[in-house]
Protein backbone atom coordinates (compact mmCIF):
# COMPACT_ATOMS: atom_id res chain seq x y z
CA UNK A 1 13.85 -12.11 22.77
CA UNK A 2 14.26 -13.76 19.26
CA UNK A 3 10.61 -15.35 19.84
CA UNK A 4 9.44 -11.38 19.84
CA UNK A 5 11.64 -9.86 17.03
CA UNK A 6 10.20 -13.03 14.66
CA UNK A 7 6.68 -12.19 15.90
CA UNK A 8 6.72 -8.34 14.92
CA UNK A 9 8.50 -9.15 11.48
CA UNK A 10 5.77 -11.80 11.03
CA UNK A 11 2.81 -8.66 11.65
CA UNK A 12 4.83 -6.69 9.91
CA UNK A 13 5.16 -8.37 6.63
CA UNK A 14 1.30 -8.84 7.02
CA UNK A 15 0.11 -5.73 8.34
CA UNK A 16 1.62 -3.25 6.43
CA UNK A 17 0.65 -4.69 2.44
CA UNK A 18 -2.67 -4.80 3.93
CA UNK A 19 -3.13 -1.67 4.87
CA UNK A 20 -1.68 -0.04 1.85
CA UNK A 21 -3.81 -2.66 -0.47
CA UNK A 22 -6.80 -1.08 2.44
CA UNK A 23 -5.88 2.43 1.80
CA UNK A 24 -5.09 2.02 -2.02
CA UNK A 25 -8.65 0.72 -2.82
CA UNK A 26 -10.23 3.37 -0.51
CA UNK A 27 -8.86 6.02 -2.33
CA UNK A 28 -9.96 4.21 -6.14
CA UNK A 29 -13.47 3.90 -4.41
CA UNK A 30 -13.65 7.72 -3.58
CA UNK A 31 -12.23 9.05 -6.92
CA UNK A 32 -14.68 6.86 -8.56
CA UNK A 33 -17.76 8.41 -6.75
CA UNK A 34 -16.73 11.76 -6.43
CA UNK A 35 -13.50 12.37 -8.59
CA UNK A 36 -10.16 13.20 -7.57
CA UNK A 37 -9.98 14.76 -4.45
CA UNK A 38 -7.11 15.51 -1.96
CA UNK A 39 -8.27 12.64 0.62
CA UNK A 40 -8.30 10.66 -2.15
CA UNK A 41 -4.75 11.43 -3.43
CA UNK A 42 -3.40 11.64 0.02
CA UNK A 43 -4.38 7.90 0.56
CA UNK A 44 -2.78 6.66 -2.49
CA UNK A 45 0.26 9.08 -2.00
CA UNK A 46 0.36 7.01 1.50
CA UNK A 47 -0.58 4.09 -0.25
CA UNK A 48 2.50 4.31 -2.29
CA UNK A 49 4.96 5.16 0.37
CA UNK A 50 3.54 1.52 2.54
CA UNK A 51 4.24 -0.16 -0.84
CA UNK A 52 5.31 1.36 -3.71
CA UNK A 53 3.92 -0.32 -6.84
CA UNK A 54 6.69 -1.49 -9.03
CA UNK A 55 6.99 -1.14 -13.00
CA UNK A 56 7.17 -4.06 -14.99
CA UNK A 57 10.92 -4.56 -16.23
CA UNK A 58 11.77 -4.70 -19.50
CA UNK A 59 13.30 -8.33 -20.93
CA UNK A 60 16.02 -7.07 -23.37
CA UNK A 61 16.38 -10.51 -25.05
């Protein structure tokens, strides 16, 4: 049982980065040949629920 639960965790933590990095560079290959289009936003808007993108934080010393 514990053998299982690490197993899907482990294809978890790999599958799902890869297939927003997949889906994210899909959708910058399909703006950039035929502009912004709703497959294309849809992808990254999927994209960024996978695996949001985060901001740089800001060093306040």
């Amino acid at each position: 049982m514990m053998r299982k639960r690490i197993g899907q965790y482990a294809v978890m933590a790999v599958a799902v980065p890869l297939a927003a990095a997949g889906a994210r560079r899909l959708s910058h290959t399909l703006e950039a040949r035929r502009g912004p289009t709703g497959v294309s936003r849809l992808l990254t808007r999927g994209a960024d629920m996978l695996r949001p993108q985060r901001a740089r934080r800001r060093r306040f010393w």
